[in-house]
Structures are given as C-alpha cells and as structure tokens.
PDB file of N, CA and C in Angstrom:
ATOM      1  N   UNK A   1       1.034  16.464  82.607  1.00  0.00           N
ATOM      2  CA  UNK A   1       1.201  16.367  81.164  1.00  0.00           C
ATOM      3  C   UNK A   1       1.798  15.021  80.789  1.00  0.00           C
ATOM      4  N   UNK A   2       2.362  14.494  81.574  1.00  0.00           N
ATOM      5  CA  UNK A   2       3.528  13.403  80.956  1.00  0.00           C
ATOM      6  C   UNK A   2       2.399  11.774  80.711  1.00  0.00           C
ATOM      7  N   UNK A   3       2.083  12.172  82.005  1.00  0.00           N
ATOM      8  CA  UNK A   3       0.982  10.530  81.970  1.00  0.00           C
ATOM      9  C   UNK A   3      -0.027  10.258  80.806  1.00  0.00           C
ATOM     10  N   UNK A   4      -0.343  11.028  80.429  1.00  0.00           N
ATOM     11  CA  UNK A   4      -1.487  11.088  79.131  1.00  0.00           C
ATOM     12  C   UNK A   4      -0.892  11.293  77.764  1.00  0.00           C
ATOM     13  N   UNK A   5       0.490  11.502  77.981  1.00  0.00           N
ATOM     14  CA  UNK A   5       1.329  11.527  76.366  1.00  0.00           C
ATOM     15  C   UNK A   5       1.882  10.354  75.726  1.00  0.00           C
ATOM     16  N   UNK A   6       1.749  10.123  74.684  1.00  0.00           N
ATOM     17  CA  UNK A   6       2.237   8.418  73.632  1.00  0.00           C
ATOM     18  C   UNK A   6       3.601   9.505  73.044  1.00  0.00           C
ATOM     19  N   UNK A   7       4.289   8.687  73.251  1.00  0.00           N
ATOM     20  CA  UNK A   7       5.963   8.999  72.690  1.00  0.00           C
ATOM     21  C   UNK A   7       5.946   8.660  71.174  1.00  0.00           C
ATOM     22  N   UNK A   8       6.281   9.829  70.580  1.00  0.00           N
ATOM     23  CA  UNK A   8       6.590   9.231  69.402  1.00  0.00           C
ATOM     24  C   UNK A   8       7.001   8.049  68.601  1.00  0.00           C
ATOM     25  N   UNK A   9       8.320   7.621  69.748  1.00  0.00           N
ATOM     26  CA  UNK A   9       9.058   6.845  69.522  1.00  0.00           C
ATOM     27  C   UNK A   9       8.260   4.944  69.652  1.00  0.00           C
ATOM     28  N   UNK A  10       7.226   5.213  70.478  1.00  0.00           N
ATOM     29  CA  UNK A  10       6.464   4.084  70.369  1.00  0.00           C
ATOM     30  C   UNK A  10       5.365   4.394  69.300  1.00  0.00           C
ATOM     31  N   UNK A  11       4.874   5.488  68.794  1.00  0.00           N
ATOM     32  CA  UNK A  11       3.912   5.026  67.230  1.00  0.00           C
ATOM     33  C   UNK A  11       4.742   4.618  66.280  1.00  0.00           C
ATOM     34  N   UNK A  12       5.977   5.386  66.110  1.00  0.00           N
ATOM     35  CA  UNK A  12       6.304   5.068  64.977  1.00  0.00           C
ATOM     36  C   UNK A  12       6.810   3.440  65.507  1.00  0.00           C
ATOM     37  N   UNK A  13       6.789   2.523  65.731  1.00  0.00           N
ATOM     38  CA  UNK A  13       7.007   1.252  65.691  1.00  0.00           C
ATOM     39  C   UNK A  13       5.452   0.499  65.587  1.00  0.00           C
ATOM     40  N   UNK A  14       4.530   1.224  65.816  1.00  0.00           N
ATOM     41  CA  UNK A  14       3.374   0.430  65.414  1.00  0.00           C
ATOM     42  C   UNK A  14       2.737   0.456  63.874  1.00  0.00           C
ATOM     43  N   UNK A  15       1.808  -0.334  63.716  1.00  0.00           N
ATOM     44  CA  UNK A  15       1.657  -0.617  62.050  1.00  0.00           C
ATOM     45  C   UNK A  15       0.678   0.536  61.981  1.00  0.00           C
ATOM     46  N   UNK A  16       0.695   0.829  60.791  1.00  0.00           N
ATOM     47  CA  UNK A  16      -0.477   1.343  60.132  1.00  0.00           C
ATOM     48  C   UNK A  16      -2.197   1.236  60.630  1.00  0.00           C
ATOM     49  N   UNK A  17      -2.538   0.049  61.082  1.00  0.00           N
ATOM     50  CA  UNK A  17      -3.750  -0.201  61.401  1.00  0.00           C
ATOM     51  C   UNK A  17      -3.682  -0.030  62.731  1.00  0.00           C
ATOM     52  N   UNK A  18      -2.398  -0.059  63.438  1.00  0.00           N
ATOM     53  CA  UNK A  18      -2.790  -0.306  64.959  1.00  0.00           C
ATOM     54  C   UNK A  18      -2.747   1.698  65.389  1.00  0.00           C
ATOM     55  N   UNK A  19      -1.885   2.490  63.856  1.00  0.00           N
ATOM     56  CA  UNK A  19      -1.998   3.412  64.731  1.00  0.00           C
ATOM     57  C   UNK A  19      -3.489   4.244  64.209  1.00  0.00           C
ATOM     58  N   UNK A  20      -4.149   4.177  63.480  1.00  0.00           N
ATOM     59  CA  UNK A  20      -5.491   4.054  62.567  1.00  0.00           C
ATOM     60  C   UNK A  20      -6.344   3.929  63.922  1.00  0.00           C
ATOM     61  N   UNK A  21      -6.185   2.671  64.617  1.00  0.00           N
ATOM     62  CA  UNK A  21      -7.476   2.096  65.456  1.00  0.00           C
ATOM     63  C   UNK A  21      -7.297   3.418  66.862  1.00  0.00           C
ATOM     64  N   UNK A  22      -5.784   3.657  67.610  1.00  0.00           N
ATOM     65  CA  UNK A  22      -5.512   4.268  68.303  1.00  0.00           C
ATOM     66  C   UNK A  22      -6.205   5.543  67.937  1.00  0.00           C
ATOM     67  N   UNK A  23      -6.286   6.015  67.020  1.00  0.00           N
ATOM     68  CA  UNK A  23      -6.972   7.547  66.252  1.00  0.00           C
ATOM     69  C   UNK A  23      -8.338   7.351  67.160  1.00  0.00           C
ATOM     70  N   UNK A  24      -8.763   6.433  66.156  1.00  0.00           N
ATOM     71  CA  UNK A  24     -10.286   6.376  66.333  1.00  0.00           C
ATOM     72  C   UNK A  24     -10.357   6.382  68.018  1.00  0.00           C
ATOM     73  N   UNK A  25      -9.639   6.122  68.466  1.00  0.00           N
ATOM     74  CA  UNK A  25     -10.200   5.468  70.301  1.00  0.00           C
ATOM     75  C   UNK A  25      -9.761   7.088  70.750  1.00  0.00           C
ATOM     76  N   UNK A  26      -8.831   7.580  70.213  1.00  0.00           N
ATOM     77  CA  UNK A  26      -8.397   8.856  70.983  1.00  0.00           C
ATOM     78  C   UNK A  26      -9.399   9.847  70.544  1.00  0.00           C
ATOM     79  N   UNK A  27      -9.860  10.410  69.154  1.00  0.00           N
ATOM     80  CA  UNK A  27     -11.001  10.978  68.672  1.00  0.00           C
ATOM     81  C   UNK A  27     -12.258  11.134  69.412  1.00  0.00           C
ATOM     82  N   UNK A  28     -12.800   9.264  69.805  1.00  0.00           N
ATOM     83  CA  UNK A  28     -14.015   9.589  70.734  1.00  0.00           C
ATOM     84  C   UNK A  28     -13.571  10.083  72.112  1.00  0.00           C
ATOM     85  N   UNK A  29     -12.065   9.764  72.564  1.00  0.00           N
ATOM     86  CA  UNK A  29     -12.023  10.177  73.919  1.00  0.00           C
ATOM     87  C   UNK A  29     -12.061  11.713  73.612  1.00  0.00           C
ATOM     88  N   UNK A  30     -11.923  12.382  72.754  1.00  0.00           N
ATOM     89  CA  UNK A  30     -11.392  14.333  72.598  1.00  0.00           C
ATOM     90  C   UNK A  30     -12.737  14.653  72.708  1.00  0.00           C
ATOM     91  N   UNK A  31     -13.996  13.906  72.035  1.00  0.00           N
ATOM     92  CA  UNK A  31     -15.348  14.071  71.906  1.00  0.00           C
ATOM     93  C   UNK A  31     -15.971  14.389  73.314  1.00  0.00           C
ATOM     94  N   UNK A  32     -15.624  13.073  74.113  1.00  0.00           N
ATOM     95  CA  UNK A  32     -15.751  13.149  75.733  1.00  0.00           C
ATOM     96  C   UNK A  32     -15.368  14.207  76.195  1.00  0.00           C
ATOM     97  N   UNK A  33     -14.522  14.240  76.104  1.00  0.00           N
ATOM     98  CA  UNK A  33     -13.005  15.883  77.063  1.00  0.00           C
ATOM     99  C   UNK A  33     -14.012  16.902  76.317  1.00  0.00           C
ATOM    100  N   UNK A  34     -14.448  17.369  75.044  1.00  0.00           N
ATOM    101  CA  UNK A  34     -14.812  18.745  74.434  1.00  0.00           C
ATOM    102  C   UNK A  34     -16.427  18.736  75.347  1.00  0.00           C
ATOM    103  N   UNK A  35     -17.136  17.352  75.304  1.00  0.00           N
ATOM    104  CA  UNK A  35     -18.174  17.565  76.065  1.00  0.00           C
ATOM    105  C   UNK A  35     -18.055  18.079  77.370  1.00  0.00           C
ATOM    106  N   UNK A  36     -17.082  17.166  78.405  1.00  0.00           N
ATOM    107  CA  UNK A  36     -17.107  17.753  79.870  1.00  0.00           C
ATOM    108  C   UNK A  36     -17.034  18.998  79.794  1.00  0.00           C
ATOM    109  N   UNK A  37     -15.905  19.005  79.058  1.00  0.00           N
ATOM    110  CA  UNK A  37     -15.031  20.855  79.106  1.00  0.00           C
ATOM    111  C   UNK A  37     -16.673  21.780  79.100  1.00  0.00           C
ATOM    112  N   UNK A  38     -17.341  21.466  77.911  1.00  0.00           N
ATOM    113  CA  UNK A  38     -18.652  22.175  77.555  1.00  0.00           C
ATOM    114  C   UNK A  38     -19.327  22.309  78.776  1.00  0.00           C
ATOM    115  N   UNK A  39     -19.637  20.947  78.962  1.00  0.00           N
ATOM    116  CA  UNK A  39     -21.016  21.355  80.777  1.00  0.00           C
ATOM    117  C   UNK A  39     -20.127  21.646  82.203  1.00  0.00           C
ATOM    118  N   UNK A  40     -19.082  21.573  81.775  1.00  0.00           N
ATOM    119  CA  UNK A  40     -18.314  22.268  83.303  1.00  0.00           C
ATOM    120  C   UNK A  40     -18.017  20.789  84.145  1.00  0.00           C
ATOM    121  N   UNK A  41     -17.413  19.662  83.562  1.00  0.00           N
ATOM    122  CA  UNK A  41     -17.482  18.310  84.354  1.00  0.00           C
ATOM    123  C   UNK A  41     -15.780  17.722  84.579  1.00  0.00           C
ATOM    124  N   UNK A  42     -15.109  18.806  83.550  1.00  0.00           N
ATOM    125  CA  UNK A  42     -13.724  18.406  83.012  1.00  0.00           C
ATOM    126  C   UNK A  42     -12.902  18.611  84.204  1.00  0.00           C
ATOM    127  N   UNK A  43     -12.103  17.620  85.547  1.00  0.00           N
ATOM    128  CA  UNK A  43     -11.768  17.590  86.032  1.00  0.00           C
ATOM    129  C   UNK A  43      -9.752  17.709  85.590  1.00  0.00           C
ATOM    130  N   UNK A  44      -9.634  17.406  84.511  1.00  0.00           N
ATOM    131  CA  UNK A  44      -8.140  18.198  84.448  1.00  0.00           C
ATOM    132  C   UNK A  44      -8.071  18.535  83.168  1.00  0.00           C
ATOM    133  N   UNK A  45      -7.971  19.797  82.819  1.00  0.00           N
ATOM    134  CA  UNK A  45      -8.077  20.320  81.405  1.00  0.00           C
ATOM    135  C   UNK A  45      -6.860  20.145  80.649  1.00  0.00           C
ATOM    136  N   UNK A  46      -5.543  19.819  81.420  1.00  0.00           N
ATOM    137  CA  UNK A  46      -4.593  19.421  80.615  1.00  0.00           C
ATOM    138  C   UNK A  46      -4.586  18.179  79.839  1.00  0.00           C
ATOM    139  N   UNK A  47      -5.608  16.997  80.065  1.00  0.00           N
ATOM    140  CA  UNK A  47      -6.374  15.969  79.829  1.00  0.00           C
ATOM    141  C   UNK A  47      -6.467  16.440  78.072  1.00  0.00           C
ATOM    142  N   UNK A  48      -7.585  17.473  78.123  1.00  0.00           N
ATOM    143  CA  UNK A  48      -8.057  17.616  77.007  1.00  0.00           C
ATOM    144  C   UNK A  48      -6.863  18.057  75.860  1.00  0.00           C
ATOM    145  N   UNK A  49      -5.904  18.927  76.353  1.00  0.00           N
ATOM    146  CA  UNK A  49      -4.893  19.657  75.397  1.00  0.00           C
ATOM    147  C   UNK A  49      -4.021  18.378  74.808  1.00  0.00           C
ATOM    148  N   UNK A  50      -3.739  17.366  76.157  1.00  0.00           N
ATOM    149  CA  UNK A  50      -2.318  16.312  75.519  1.00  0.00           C
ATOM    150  C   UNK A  50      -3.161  15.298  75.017  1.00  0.00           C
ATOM    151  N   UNK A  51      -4.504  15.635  74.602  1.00  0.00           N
ATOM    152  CA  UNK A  51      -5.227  14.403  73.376  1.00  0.00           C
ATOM    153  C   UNK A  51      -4.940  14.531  71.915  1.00  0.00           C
ATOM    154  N   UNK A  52      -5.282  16.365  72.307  1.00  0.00           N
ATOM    155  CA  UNK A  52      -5.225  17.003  71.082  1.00  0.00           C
ATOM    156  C   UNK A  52      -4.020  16.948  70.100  1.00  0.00           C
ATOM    157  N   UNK A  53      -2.926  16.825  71.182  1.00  0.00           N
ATOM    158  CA  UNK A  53      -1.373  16.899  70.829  1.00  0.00           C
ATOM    159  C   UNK A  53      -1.156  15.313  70.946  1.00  0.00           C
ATOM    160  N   UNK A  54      -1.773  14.274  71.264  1.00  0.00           N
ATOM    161  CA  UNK A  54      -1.763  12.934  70.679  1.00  0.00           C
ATOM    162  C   UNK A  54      -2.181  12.729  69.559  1.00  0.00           C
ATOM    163  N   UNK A  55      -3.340  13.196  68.657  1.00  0.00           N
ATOM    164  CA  UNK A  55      -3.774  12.845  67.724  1.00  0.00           C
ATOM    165  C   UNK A  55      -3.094  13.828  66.696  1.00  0.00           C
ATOM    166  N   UNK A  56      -2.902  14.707  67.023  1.00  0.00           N
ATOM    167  CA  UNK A  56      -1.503  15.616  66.125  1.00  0.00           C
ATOM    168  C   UNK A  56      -0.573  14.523  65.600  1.00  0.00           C
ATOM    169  N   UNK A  57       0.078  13.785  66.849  1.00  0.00           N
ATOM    170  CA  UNK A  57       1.369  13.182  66.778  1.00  0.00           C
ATOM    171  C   UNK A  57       0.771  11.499  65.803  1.00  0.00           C
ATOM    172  N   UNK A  58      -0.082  11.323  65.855  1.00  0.00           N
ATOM    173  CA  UNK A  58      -0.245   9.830  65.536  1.00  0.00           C
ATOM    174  C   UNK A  58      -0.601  10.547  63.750  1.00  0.00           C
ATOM    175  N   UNK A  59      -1.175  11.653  63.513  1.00  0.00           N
ATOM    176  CA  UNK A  59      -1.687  11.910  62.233  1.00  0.00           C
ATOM    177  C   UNK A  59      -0.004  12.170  61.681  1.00  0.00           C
ATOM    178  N   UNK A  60       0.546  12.842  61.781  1.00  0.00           N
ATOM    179  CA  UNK A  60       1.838  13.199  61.338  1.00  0.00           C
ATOM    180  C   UNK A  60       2.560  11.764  61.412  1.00  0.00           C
ATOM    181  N   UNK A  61       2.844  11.032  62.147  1.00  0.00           N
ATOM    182  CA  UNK A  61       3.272   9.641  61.839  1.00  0.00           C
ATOM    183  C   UNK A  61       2.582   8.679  61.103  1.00  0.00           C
ATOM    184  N   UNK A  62       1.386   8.667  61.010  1.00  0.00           N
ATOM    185  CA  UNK A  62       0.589   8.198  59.413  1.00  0.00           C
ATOM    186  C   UNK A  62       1.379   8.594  58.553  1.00  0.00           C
ATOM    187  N   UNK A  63       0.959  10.035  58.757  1.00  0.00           N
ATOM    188  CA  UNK A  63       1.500  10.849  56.869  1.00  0.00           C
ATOM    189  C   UNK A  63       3.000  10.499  56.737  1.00  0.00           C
ATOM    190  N   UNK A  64       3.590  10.355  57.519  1.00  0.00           N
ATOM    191  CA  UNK A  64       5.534   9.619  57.669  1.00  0.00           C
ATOM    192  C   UNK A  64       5.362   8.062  56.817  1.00  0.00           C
ATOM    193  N   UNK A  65       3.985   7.551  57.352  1.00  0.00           N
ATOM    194  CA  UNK A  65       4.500   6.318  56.875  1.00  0.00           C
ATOM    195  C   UNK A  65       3.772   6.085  55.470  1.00  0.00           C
ATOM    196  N   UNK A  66       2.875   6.292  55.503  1.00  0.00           N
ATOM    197  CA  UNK A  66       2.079   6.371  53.869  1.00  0.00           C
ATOM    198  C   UNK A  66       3.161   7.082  52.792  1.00  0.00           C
ATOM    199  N   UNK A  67       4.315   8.130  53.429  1.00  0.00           N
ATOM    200  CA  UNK A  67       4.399   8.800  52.132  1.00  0.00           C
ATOM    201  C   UNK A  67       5.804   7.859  51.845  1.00  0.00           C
ATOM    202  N   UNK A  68       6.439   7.152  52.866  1.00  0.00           N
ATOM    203  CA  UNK A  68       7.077   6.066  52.840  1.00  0.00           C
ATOM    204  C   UNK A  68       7.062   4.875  51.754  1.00  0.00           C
ATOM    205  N   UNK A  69       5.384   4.597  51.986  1.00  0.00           N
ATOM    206  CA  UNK A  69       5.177   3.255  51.459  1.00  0.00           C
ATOM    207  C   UNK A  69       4.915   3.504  49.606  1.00  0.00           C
ATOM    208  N   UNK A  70       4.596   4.839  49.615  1.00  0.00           N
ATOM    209  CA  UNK A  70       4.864   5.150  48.518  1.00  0.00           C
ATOM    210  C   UNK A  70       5.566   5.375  47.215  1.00  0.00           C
ATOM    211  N   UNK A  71       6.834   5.960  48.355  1.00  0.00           N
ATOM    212  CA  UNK A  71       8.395   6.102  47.546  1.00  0.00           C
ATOM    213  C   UNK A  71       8.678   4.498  47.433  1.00  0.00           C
ATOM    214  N   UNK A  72       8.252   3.575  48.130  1.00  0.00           N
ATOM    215  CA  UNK A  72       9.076   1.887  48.050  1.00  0.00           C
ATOM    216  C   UNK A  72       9.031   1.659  46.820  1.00  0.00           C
TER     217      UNK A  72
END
C-alpha cells in the first residue's frame, strides 16, 4: 500500500495545474488497472484501490484550494 500512495502533505504544496495534470495521468492509469482487473492481467490489486484513494485525495485538495482562492 505505501509505495503507490502521494501524501497529502506533498499535494497540498503543489499548484493548481500541477495537481490538475497529476489527475489526468492518474485517471488514465485507473483506466489501465480497471482494464487489467477486467481481462484477469492485474498483477497487484492493491495497485488499483490506492489510485482510487489517490485521485480521492488530489480531488478533495483541489476543492481545498479553489474554495480558498475564492474567499481571497
């Protein structure tokens, strides 16, 4: 579990766009993982769960910082 997890504590220090681009790159990787998982190719399925719970964590630190830039 640990090797495939982004710490909170390092998105929230990245910008807006860098954590935006990270989405997109993690999204097509979940696409990959939901395919293997599908044809039986998915060599560690915990792979697929701590993506899911990456892109959780990077969407919730968006919405932290947008609702931020708002109140300014």
């Amino acid at each position: 579990m640990g090797k495939f997890r982004i710490k909170t504590k390092e998105l929230r220090g990245m910008s807006i766009e860098e954590l935006e681009k990270t989405l997109r790159e993690l999204r097509i990787k979940l696409m990959g993982l939901r395919y293997k998982a599908k044809v039986g190719l998915l060599e560690n399925p915990g792979e697929l769960r701590e993506t899911r719970r990456n892109v959780a964590r990077i969407l919730t630190v968006l919405r932290e910082k947008r609702a931020g830039e708002e109140k300014a």
